[in-house]
C-alpha atoms as a PDB file:
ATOM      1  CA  UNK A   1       0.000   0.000   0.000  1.00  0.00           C
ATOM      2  CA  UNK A   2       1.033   3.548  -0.899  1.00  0.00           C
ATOM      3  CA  UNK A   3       2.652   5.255   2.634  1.00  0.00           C
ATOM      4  CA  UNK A   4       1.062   8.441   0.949  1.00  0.00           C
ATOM      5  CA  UNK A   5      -2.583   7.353   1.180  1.00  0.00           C
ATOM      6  CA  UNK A   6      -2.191   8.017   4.807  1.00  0.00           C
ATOM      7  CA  UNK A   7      -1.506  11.531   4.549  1.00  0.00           C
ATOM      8  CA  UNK A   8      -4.556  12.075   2.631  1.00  0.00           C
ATOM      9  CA  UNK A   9      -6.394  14.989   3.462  1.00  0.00           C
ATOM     10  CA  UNK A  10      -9.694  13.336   3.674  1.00  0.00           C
ATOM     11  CA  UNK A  11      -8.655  10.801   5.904  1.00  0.00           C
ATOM     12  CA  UNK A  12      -6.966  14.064   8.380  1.00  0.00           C
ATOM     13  CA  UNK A  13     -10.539  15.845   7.728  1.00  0.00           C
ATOM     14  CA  UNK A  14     -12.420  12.536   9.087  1.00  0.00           C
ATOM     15  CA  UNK A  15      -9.805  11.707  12.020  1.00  0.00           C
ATOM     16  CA  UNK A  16     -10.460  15.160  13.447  1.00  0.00           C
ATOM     17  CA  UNK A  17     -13.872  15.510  13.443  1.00  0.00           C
ATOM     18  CA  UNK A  18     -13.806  12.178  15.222  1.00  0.00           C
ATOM     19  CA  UNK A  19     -11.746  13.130  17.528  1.00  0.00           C
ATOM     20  CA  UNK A  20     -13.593  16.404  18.225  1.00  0.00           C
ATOM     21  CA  UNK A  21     -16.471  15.206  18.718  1.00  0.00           C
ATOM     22  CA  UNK A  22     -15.541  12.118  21.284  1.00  0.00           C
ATOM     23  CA  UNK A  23     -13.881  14.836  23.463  1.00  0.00           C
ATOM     24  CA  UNK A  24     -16.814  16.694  23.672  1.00  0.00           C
ATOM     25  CA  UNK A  25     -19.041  13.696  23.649  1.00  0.00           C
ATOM     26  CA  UNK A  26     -17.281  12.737  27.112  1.00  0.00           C
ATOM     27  CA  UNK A  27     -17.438  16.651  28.620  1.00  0.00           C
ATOM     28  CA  UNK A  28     -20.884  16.601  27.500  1.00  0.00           C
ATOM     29  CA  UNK A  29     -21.882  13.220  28.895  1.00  0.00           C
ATOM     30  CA  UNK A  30     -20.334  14.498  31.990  1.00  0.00           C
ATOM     31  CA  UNK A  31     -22.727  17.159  32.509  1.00  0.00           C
ATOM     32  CA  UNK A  32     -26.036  15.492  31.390  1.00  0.00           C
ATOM     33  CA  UNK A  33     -24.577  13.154  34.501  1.00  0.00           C
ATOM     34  CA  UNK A  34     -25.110  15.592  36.787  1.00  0.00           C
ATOM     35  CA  UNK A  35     -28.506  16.684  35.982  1.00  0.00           C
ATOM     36  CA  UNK A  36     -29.923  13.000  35.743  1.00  0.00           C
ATOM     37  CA  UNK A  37     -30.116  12.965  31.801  1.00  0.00           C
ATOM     38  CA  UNK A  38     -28.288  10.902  28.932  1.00  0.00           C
ATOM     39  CA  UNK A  39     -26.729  12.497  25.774  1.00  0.00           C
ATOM     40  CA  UNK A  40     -29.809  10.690  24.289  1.00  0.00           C
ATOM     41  CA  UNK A  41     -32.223  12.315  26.343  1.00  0.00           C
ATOM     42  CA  UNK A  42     -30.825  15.702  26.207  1.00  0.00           C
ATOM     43  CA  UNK A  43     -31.145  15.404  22.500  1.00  0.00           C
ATOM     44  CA  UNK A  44     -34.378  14.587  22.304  1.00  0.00           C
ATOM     45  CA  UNK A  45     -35.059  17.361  24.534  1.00  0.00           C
ATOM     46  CA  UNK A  46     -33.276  19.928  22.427  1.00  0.00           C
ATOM     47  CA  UNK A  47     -34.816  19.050  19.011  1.00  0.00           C
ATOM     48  CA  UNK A  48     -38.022  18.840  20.809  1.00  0.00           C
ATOM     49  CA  UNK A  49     -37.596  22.277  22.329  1.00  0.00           C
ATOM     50  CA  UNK A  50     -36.236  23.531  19.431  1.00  0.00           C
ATOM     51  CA  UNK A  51     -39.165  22.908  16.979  1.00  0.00           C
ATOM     52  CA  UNK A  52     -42.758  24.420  16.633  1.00  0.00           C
ATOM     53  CA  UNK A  53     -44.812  23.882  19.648  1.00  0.00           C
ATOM     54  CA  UNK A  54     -42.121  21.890  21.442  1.00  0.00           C
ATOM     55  CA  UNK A  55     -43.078  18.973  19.236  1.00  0.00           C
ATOM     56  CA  UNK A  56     -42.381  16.613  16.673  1.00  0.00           C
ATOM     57  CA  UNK A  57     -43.936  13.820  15.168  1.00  0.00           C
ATOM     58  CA  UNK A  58     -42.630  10.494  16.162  1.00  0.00           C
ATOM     59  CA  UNK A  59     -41.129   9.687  13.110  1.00  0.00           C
ATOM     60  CA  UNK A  60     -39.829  12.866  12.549  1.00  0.00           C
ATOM     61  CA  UNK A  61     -38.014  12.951  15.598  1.00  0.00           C
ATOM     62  CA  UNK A  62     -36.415   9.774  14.652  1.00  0.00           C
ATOM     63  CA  UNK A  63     -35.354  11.289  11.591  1.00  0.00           C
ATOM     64  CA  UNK A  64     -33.985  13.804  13.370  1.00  0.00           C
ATOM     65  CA  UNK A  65     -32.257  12.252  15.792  1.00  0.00           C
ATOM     66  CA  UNK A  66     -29.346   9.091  16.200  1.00  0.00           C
ATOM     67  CA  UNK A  67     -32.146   7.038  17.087  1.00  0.00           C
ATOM     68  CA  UNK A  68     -34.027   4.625  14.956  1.00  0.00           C
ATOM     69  CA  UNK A  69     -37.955   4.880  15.194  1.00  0.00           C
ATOM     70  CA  UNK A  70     -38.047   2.026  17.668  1.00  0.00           C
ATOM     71  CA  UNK A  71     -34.985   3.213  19.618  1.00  0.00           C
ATOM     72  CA  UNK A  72     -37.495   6.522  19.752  1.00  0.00           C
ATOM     73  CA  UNK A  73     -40.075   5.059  20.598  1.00  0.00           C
ATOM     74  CA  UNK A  74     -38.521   3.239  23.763  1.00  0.00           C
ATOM     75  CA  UNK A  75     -36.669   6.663  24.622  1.00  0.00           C
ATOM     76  CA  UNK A  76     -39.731   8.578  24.625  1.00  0.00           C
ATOM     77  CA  UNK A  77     -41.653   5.773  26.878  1.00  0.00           C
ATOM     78  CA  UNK A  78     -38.968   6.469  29.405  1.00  0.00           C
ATOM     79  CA  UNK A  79     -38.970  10.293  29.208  1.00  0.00           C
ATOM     80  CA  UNK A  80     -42.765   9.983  29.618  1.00  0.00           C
ATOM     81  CA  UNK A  81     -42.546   7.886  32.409  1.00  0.00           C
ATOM     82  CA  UNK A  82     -39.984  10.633  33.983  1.00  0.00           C
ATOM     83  CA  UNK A  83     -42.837  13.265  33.485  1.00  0.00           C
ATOM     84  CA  UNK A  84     -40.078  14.965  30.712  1.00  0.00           C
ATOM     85  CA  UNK A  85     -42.447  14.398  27.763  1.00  0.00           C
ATOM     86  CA  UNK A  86     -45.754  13.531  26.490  1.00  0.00           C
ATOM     87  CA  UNK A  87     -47.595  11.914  23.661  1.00  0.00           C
ATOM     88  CA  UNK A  88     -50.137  13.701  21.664  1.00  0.00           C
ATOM     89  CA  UNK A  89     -52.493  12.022  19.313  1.00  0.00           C
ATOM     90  CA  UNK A  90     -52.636  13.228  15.809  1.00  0.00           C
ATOM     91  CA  UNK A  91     -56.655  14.834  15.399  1.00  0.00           C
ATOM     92  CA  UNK A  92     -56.682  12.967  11.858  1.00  0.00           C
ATOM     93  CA  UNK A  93     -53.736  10.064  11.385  1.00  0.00           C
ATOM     94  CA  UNK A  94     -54.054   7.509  14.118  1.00  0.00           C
ATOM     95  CA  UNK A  95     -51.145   6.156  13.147  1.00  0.00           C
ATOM     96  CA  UNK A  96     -49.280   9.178  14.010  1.00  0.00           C
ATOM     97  CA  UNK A  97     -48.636  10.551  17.507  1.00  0.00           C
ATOM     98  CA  UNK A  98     -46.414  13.965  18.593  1.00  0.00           C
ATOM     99  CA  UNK A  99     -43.841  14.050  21.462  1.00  0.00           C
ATOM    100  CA  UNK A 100     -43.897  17.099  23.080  1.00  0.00           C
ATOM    101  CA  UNK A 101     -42.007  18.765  25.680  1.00  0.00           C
ATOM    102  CA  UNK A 102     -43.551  18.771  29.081  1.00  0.00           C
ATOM    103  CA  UNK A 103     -43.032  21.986  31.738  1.00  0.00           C
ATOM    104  CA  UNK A 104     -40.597  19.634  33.251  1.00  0.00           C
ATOM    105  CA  UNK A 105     -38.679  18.722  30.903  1.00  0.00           C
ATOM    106  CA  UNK A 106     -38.384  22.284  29.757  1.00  0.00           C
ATOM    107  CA  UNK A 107     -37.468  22.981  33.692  1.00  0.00           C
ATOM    108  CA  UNK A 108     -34.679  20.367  33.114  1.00  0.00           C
ATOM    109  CA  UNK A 109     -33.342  21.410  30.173  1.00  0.00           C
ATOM    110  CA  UNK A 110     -33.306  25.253  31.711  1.00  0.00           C
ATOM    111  CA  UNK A 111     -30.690  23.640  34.321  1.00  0.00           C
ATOM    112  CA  UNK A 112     -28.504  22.029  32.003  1.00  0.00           C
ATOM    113  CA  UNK A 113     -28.405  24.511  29.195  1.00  0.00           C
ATOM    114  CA  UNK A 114     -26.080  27.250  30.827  1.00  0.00           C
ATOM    115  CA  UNK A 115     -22.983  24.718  31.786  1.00  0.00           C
ATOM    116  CA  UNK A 116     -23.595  22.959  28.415  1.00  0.00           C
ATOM    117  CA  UNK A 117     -23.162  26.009  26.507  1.00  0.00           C
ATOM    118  CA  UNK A 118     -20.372  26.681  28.641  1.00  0.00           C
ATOM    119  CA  UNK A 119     -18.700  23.720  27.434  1.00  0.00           C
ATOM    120  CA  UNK A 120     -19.536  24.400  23.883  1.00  0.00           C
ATOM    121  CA  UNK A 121     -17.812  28.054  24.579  1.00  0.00           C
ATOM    122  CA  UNK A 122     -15.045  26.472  26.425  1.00  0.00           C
ATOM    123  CA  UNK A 123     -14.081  23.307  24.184  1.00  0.00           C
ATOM    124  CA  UNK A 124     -15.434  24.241  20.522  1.00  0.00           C
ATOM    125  CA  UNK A 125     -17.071  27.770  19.592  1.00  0.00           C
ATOM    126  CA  UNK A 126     -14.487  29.189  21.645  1.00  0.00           C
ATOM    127  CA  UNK A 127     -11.563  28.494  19.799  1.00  0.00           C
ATOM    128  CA  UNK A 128     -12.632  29.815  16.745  1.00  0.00           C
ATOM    129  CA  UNK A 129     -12.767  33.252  15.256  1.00  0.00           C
ATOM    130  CA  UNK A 130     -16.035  34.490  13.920  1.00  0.00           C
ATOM    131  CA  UNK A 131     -15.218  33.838  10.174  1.00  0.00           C
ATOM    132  CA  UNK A 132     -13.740  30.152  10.879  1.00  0.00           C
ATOM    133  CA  UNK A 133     -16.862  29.734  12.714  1.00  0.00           C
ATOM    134  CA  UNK A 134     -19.244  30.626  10.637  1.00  0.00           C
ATOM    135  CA  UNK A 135     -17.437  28.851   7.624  1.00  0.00           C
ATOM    136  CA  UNK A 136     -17.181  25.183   9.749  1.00  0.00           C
ATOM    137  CA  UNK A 137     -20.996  25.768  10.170  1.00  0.00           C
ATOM    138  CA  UNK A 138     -21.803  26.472   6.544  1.00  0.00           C
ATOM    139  CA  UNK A 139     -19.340  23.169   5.852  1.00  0.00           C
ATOM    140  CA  UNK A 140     -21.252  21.116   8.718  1.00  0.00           C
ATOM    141  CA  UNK A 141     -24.826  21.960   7.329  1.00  0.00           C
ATOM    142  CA  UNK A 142     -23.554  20.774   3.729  1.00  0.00           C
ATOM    143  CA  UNK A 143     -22.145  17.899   4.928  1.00  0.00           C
ATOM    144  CA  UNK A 144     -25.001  16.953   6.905  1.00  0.00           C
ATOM    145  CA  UNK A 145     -27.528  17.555   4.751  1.00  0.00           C
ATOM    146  CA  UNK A 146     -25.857  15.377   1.975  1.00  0.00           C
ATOM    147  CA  UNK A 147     -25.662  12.302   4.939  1.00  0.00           C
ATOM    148  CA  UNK A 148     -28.876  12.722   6.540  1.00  0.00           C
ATOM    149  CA  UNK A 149     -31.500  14.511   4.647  1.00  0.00           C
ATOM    150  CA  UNK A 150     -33.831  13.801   6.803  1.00  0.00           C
ATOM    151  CA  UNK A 151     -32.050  15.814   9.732  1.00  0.00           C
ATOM    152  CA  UNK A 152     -34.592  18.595   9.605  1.00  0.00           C
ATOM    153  CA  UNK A 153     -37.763  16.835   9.208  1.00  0.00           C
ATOM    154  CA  UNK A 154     -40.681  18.335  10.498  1.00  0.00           C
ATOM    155  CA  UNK A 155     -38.596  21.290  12.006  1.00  0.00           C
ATOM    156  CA  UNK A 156     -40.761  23.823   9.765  1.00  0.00           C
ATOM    157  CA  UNK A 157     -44.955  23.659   9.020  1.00  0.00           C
ATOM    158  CA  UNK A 158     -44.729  22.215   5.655  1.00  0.00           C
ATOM    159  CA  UNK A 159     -48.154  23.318   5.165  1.00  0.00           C
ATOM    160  CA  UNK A 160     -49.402  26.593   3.509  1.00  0.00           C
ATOM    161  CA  UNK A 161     -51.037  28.815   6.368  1.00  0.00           C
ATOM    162  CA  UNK A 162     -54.558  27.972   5.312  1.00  0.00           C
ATOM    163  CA  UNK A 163     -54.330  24.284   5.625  1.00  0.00           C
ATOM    164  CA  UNK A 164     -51.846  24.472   8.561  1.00  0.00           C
ATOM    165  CA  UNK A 165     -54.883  25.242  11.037  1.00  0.00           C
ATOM    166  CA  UNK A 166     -57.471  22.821   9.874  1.00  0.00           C
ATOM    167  CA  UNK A 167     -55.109  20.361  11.247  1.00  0.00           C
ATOM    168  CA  UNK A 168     -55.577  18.199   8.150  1.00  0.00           C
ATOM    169  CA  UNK A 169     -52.033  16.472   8.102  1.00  0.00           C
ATOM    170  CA  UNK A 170     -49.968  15.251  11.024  1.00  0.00           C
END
């Protein structure tokens, strides 16, 4: 095999994000520790909290999310049984149900938010200038949307305004 392979860019563009991102799994993970939630969990709170109405379909948060729509599914039953979340029918798919934020779990998220985003200061925004920054993010949201189109689902009312309030599509 060629010895320069190894110096390949690509390959030093993959090794680092790796690495990036298990050192601030593990500071992360640290911190959900101490406020009784997994990296899973917080997650699921975030894009939750993050979207319209503190909710997302099912499948949609699955999409959204490292978790596959059964892996949601049993996530959700345990953040319901915590009081952190709750299901809401769909009015007019039966098949579909929301999971939506609870006061509680927006409580819990309130305590974790300011030392997580003092980590993110800390250990990643931090050590960038504005322009790198915002470039890494433009890179991140191409290269993300190429992997996982589905990253995004149900972030936005598909719907035109008129329909959106009859409620006519979960």
């Amino acid at each position: 095999m060629n010895q320069n392979v190894f110096d390949d860019p690509r390959i030093t563009a993959v090794g680092l994000l790796v690495e990036a991102y298990a050192g601030l799994s593990a500071r992360f993970a640290a911190q959900f520790d101490e406020h009784g939630l997994s990296p899973v969990e917080f997650e699921v709170l975030t894009r939750l909290a993050r979207s319209p109405g503190n909710q997302l379909r099912m499948t949609d948060l699955a999409a959204q999310t490292s978790l596959s729509t059964s892996g949601v599914t049993r996530v959700v039953d345990r953040m319901e049984r915590d009081g952190l979340l709750t299901r809401r029918a769909c009015p007019s798919d039966r098949r579909s149900s929301y999971a939506v934020v609870t006061a509680s779990g927006l409580k819990r998220l309130d305590e974790v938010l300011p030392g997580h985003l003092r980590i993110i200061e800390e250990w990643f925004t931090g050590q960038l200038e504005p322009e790198a920054l915002k470039a890494l993010l433009d890179g991140l949201r191409r290269v993300r949307d190429a992997v996982h189109p589905g990253a995004t689902a149900g972030s936005t009312d598909p719907l035109p305004t008129e329909h959106a309030a009859s409620g006519s599509r979960c």
